[in-house]
N, C-alpha and C. Protein backbone atom coordinates (compact mmCIF):
# COMPACT_ATOMS: atom_id res chain seq x y z
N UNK A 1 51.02 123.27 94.23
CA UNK A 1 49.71 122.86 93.77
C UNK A 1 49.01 124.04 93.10
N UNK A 2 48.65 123.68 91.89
CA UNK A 2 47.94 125.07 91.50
C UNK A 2 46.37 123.74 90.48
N UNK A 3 45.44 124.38 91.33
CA UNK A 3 43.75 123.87 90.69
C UNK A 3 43.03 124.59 89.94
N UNK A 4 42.37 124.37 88.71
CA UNK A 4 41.20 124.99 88.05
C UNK A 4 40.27 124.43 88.40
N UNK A 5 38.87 125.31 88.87
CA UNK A 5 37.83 124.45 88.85
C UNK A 5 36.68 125.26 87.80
N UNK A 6 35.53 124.59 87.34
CA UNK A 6 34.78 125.02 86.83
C UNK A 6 33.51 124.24 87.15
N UNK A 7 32.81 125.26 87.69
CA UNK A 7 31.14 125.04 88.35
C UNK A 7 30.49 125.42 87.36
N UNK A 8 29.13 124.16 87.14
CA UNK A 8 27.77 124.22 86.08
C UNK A 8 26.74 123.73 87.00
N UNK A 9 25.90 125.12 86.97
CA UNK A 9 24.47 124.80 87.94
C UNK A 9 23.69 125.31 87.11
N UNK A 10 22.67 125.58 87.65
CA UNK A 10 21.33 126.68 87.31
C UNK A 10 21.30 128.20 88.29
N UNK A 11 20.83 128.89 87.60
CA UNK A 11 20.74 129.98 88.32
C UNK A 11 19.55 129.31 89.66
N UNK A 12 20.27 130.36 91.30
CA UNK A 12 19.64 129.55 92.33
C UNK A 12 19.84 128.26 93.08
N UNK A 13 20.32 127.74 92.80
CA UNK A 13 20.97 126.29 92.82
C UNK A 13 21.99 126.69 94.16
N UNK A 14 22.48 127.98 94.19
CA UNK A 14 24.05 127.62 95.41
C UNK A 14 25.35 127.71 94.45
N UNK A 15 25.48 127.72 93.19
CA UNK A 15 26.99 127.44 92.65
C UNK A 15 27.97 128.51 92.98
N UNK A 16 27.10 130.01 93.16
CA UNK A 16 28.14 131.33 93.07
C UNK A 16 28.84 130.78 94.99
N UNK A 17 27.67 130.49 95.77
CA UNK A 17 27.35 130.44 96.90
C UNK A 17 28.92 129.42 97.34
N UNK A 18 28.47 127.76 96.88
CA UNK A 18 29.84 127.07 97.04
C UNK A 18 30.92 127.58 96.53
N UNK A 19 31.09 127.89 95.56
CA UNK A 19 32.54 128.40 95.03
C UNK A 19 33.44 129.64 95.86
N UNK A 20 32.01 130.27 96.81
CA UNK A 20 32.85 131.33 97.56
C UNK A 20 33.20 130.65 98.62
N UNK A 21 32.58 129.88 99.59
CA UNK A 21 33.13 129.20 100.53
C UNK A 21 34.20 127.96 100.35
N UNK A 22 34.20 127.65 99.07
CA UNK A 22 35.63 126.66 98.96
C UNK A 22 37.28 127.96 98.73
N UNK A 23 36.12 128.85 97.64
CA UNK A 23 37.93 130.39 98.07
C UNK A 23 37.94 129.88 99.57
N UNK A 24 37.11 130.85 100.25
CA UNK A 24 37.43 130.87 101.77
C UNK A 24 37.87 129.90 102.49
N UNK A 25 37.66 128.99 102.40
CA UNK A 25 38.38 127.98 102.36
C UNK A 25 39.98 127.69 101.98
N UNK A 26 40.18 127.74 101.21
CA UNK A 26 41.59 127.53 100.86
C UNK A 26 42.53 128.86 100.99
N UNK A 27 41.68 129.96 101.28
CA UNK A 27 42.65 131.45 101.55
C UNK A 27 43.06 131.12 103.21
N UNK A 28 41.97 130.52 103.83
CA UNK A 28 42.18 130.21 105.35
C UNK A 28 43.43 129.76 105.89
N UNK A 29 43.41 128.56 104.27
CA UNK A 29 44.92 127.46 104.33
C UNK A 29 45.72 127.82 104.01
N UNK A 30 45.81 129.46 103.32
CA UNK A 30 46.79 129.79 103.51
C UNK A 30 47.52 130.08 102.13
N UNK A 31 46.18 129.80 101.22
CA UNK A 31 46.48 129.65 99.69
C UNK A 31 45.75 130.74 98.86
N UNK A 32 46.65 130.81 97.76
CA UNK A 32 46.01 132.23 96.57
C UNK A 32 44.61 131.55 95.99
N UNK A 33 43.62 132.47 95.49
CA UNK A 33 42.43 132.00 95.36
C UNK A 33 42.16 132.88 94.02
N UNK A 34 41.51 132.48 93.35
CA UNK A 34 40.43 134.01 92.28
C UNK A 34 39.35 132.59 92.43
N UNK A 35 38.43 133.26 92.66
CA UNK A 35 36.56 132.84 92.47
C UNK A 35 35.75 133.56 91.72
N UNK A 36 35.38 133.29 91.02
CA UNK A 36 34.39 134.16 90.90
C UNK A 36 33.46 133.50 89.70
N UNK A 37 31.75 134.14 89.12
CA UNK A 37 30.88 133.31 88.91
C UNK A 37 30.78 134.05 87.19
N UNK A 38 30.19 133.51 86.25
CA UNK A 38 30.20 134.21 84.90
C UNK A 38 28.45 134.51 84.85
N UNK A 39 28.27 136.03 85.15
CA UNK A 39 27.18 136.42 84.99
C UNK A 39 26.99 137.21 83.55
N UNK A 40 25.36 137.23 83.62
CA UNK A 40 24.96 137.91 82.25
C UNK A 40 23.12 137.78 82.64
N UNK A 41 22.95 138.02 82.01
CA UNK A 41 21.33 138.40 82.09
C UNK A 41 20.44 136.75 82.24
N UNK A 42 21.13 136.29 83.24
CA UNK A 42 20.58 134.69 83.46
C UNK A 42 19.66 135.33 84.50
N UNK A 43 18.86 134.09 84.49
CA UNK A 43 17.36 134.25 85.40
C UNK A 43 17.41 132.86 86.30
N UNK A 44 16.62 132.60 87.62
CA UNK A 44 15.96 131.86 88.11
C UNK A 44 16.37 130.82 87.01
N UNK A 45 17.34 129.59 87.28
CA UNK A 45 16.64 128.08 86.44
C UNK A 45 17.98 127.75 85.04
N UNK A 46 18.38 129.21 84.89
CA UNK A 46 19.06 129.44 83.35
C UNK A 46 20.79 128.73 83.92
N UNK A 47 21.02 127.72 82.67
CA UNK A 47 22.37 127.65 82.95
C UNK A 47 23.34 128.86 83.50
N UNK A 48 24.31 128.43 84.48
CA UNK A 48 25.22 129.59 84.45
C UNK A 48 26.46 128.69 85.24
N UNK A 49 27.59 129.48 85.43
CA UNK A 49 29.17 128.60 85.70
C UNK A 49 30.03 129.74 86.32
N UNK A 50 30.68 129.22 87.23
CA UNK A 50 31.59 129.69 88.26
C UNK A 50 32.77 129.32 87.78
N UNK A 51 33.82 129.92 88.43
CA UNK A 51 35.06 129.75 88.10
C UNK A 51 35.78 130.15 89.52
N UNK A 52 36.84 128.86 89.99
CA UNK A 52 37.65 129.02 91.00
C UNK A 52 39.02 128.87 90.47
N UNK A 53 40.62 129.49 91.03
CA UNK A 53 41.71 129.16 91.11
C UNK A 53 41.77 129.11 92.24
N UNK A 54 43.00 127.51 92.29
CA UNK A 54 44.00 128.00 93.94
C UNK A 54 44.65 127.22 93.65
N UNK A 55 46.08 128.26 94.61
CA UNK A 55 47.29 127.91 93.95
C UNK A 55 48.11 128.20 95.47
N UNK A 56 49.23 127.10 95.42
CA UNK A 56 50.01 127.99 96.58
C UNK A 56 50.89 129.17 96.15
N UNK A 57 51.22 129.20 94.98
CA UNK A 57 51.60 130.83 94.31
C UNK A 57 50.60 131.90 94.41
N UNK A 58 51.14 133.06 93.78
CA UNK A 58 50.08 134.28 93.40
C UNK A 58 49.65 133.65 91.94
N UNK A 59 48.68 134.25 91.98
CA UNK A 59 47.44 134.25 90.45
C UNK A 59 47.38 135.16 89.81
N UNK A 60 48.24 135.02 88.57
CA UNK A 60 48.25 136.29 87.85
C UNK A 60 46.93 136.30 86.17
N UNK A 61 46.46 135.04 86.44
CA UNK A 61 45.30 135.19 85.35
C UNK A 61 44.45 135.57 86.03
N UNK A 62 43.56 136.31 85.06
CA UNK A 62 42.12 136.99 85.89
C UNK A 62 41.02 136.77 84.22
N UNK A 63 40.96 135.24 83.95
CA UNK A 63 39.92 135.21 82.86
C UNK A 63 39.59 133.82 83.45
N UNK A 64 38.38 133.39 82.90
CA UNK A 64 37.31 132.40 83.37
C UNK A 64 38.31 131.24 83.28
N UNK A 65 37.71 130.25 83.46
CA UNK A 65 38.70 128.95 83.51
C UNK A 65 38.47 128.22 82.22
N UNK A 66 39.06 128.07 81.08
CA UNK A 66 39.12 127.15 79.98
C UNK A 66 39.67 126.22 80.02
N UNK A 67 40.52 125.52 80.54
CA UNK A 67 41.08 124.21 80.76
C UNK A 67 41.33 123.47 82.25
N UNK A 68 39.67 123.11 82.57
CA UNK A 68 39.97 123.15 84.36
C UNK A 68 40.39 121.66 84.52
N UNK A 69 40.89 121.70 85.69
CA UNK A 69 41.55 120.33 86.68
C UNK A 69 40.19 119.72 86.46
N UNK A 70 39.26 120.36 87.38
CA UNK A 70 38.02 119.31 87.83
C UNK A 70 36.86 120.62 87.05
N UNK A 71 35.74 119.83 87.03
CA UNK A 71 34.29 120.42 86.62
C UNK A 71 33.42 119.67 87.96
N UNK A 72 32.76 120.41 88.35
CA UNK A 72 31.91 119.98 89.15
C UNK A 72 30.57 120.64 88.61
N UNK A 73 29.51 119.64 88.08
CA UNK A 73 28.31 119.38 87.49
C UNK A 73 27.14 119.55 89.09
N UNK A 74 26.78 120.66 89.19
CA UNK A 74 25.58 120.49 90.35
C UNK A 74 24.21 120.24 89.84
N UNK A 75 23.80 120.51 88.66
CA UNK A 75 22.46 120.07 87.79
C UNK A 75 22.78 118.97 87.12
N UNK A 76 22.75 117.62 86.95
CA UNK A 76 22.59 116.65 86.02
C UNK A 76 21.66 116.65 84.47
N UNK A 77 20.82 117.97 85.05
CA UNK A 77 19.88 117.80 83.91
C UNK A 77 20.90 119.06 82.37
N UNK A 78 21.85 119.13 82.99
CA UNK A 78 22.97 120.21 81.96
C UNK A 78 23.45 118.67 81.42
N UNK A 79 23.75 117.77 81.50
CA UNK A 79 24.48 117.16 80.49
C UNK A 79 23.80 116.67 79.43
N UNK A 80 24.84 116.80 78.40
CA UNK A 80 23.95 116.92 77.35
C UNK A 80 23.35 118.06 76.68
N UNK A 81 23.37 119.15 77.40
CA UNK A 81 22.54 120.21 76.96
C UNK A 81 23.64 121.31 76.75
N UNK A 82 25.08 121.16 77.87
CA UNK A 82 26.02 122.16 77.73
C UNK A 82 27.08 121.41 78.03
N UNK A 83 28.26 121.80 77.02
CA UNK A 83 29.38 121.10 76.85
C UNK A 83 30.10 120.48 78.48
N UNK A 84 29.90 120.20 79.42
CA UNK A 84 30.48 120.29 80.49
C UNK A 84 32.18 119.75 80.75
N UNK A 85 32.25 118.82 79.26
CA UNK A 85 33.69 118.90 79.64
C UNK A 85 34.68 119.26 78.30
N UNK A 86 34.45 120.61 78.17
CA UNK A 86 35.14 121.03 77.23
C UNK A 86 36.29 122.15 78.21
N UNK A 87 37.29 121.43 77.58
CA UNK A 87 39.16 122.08 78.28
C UNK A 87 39.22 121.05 78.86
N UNK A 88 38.72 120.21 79.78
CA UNK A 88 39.11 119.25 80.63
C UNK A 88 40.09 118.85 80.46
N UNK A 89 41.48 119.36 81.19
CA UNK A 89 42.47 118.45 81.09
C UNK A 89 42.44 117.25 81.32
N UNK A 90 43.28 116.47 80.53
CA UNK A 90 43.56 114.67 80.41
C UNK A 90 43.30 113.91 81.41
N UNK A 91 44.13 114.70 82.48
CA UNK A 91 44.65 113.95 83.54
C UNK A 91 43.17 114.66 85.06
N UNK A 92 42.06 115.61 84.77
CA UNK A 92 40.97 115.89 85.19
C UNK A 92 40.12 115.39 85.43
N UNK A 93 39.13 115.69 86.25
CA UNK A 93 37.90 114.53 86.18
C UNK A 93 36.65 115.77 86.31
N UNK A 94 35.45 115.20 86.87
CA UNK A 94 34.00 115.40 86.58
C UNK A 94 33.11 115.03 87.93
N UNK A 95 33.07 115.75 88.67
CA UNK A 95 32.01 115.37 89.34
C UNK A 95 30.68 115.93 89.83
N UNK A 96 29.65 115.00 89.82
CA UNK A 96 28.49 115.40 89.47
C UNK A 96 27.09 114.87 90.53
N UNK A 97 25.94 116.11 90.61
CA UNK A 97 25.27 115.34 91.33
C UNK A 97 24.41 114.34 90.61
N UNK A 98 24.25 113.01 90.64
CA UNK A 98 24.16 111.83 89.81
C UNK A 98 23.83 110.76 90.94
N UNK A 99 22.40 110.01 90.70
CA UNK A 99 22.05 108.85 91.67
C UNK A 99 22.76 107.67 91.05
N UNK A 100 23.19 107.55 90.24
CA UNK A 100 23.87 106.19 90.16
C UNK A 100 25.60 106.22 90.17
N UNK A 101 26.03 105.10 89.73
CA UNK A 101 27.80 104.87 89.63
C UNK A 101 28.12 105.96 88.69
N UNK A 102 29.52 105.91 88.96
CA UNK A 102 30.48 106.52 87.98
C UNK A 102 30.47 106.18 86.33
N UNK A 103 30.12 104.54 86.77
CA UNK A 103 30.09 103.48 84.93
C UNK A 103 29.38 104.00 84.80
N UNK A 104 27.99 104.53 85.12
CA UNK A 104 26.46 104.86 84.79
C UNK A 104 26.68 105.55 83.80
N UNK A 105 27.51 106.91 83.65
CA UNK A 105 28.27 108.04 83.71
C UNK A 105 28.97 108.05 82.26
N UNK A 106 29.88 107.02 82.34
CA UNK A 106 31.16 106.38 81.50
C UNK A 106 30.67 106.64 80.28
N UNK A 107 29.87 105.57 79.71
CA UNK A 107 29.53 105.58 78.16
C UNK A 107 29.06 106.75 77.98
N UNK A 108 28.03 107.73 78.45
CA UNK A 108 27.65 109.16 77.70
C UNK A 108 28.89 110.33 78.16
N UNK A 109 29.79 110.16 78.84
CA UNK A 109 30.86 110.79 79.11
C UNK A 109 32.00 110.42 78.18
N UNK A 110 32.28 109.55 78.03
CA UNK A 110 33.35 109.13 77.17
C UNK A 110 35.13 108.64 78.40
N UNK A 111 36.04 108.80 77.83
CA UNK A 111 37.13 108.31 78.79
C UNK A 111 37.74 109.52 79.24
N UNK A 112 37.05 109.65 80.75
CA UNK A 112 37.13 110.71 81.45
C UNK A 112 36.81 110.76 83.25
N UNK A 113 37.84 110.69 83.91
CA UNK A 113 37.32 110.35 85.34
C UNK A 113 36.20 110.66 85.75
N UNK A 114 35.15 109.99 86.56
CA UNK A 114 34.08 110.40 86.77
C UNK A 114 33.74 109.84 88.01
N UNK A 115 33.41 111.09 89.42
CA UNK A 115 32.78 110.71 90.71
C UNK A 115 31.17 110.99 90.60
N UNK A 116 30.52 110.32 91.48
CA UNK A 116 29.11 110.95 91.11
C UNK A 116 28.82 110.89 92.77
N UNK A 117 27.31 111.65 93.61
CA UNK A 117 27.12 111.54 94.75
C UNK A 117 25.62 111.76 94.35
N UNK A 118 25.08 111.66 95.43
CA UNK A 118 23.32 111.79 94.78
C UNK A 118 23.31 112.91 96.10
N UNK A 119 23.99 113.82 95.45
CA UNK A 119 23.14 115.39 96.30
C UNK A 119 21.91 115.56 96.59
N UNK A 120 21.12 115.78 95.64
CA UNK A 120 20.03 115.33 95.65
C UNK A 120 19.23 115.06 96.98
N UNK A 121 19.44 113.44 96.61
CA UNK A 121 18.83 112.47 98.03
C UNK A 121 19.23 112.67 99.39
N UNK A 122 20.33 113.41 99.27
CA UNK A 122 21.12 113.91 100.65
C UNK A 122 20.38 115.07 101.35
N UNK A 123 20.15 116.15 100.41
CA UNK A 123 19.58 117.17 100.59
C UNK A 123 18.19 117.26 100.51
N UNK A 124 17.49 116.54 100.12
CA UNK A 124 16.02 116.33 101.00
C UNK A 124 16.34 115.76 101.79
N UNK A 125 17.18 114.80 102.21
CA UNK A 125 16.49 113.75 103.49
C UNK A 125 17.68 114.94 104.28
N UNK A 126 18.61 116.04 104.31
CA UNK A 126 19.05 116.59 105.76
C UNK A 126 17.94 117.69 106.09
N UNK A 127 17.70 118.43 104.92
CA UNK A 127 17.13 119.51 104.82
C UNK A 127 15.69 119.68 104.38
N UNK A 128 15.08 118.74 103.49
CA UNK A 128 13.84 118.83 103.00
C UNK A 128 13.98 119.65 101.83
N UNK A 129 14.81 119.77 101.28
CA UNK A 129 14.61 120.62 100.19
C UNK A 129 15.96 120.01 99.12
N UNK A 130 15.80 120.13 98.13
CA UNK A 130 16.75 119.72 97.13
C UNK A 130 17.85 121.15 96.76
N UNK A 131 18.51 121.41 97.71
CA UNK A 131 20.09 122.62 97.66
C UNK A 131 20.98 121.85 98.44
N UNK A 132 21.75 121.49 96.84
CA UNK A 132 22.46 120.29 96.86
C UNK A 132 23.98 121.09 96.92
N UNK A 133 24.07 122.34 96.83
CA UNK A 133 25.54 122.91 97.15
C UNK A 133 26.55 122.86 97.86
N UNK A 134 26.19 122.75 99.31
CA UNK A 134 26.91 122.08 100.39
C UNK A 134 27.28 120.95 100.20
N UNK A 135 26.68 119.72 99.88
CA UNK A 135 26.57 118.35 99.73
C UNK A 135 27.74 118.20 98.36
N UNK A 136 27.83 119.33 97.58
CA UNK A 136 28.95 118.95 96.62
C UNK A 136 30.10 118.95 96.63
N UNK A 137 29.56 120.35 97.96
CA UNK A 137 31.52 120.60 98.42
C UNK A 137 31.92 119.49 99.35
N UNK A 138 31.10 118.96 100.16
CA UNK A 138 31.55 117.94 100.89
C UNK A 138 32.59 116.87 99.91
N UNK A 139 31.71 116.44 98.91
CA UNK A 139 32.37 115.50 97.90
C UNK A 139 33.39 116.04 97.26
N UNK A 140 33.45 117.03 96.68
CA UNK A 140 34.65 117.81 96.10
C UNK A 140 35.81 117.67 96.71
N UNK A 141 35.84 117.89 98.03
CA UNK A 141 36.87 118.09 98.83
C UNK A 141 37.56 116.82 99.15
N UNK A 142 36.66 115.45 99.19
CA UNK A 142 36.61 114.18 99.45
C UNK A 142 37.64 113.77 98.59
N UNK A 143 36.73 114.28 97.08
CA UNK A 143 37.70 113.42 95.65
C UNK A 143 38.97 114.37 95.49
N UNK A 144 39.14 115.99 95.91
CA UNK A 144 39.79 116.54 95.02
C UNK A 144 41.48 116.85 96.26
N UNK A 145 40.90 116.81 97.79
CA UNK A 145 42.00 117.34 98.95
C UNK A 145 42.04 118.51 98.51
N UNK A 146 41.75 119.06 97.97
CA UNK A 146 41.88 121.13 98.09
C UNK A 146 42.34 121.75 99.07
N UNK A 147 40.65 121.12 100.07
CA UNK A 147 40.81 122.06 101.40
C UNK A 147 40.72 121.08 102.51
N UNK A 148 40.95 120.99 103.63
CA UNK A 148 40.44 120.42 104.85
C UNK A 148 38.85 120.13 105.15
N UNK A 149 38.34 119.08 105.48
CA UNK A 149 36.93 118.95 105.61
C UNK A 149 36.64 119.94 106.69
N UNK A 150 37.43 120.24 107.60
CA UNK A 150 37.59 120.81 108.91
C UNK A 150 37.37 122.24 108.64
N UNK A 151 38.53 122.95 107.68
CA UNK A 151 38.04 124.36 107.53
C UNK A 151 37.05 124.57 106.37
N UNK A 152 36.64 123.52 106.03
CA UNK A 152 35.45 124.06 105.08
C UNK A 152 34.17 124.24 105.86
N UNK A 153 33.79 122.92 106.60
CA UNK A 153 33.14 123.15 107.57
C UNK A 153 33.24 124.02 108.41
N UNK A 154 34.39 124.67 108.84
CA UNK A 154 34.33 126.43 109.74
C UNK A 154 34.00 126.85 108.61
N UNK A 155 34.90 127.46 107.57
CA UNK A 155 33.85 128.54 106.48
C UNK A 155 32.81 128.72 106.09
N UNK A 156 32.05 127.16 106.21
CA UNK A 156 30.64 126.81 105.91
C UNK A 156 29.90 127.33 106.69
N UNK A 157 30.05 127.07 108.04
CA UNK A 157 29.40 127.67 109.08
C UNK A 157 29.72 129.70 109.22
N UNK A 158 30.78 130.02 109.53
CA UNK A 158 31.18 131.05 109.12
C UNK A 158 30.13 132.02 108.02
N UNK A 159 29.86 131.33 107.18
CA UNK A 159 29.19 131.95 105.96
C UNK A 159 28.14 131.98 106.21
N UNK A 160 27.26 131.02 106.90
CA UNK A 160 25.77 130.87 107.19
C UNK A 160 25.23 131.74 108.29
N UNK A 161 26.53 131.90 109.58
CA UNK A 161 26.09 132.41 110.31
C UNK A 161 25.22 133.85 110.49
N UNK A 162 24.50 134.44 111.01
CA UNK A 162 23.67 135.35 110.81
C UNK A 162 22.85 135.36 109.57
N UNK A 163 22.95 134.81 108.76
CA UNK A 163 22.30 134.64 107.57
C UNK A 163 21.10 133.02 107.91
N UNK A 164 21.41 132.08 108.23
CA UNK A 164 20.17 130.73 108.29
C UNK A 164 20.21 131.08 110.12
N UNK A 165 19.45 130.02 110.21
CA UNK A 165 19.06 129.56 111.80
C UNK A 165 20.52 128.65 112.01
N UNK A 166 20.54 128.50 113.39
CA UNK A 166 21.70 126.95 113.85
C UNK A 166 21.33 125.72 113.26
N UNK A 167 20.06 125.65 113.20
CA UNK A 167 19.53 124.29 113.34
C UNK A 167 19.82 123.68 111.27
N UNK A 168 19.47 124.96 110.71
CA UNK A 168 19.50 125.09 108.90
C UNK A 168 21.25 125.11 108.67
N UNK A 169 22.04 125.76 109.67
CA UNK A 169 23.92 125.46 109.43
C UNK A 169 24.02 124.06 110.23
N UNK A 170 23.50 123.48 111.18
CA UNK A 170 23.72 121.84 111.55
C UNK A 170 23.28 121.31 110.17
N UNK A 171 21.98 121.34 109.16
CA UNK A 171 21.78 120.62 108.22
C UNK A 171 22.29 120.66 107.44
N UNK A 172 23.20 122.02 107.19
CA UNK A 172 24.30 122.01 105.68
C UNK A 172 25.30 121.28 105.95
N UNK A 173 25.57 121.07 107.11
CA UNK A 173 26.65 120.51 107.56
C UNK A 173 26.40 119.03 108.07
N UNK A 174 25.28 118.46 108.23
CA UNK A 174 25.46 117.42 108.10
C UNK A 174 24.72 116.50 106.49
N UNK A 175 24.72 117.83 105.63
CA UNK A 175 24.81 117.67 104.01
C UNK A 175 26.63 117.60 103.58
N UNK A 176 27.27 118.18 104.07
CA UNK A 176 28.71 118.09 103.46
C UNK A 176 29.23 117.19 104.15
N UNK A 177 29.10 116.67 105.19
CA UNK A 177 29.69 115.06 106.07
C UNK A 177 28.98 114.24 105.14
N UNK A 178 27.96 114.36 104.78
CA UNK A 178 27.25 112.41 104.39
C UNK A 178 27.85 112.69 102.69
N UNK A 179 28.26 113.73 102.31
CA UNK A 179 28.27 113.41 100.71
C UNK A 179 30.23 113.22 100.70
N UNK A 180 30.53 113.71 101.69
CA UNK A 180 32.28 113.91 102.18
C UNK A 180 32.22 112.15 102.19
N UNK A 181 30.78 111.59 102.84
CA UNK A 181 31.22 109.81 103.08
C UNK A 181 30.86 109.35 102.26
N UNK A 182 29.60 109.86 101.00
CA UNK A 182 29.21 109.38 100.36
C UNK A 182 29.73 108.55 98.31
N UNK A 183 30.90 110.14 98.54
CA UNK A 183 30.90 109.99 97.13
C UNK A 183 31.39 109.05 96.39
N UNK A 184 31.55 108.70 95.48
CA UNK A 184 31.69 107.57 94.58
C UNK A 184 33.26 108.11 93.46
């Protein structure tokens, strides 16, 4: 198995944030990883994009991802505004945080797999706040099998620990279960 992924958020959003805990994640399992996020003089709000490999081989590219498996869209308000599925391989899909269906999706996407989850709505009603990052990996993992729901959720927690309260790692985590049941 060897995956490209390519993350489109906003600066702040969580994208550098998920993309390190899905590596950790899949290094856990036992698999080669490169993560990492494409910075530049972005601010608070400003488009910006991550880049993951994993592979059960070694990884001998070390450049951003141009032709990924999956794109995972965490701002909805980027489409349209930035190419999000340019390289997309054929046989790839798209998933995005998005309150409606996949068809919703279809016609301004064109013929191109498409999951959607309403992060979003998940993440105010676990957390009160709209950081919809957790809630994507839940779904990611749902549509894509990468990693185990099991060790993402240890890495998830893992990562939070000493850093949030228990009560703020119970809510990320029961943000990546409801979007893990939720997605479309």
């Amino acid at each position: 198995m060897k995956k490209e992924i390519r993350w489109h958020g906003r600066g702040g959003q969580g994208v550098v944030t998920a993309n390190e805990i899905l590596a950790e994640a899949a290094i856990k399992e036992g698999m080669y990883v490169k993560a990492f996020p494409e910075f530049g003089p972005e601010r608070m709000g400003a488009p910006i994009r991550a880049f993951t490999r994993i592979s059960e081989d070694p990884i001998r590219v070390h450049s951003q991802v141009y032709e990924p498996d999956i794109v995972v869209v965490i701002d909805p308000t980027l489409i349209g505004k930035v190419n999000v599925l340019d390289g997309l391989k054929e046989d790839g899909f798209i998933l995005i945080d998005y309150p409606g269906s996949p068809k919703d999706l279809q016609e301004e996407l064109g013929d191109v797999e498409v999951h959607t989850v309403n992060a979003t709505k998940i993440s105010i009603e676990e957390m009160g706040k709209p950081m919809v990052n957790t809630a994507m990996l839940g779904a990611l993992i749902k549509v894509s099998k990468l990693v185990s729901y099991d060790t993402l959720a240890d890495c998830l927690t893992d990562k939070f620990t000493g850093k949030l309260s228990d009560k703020l790692i119970v809510k990320n985590i029961s943000c990546l279960k409801r979007a893990f049941d939720e997605v479309q």
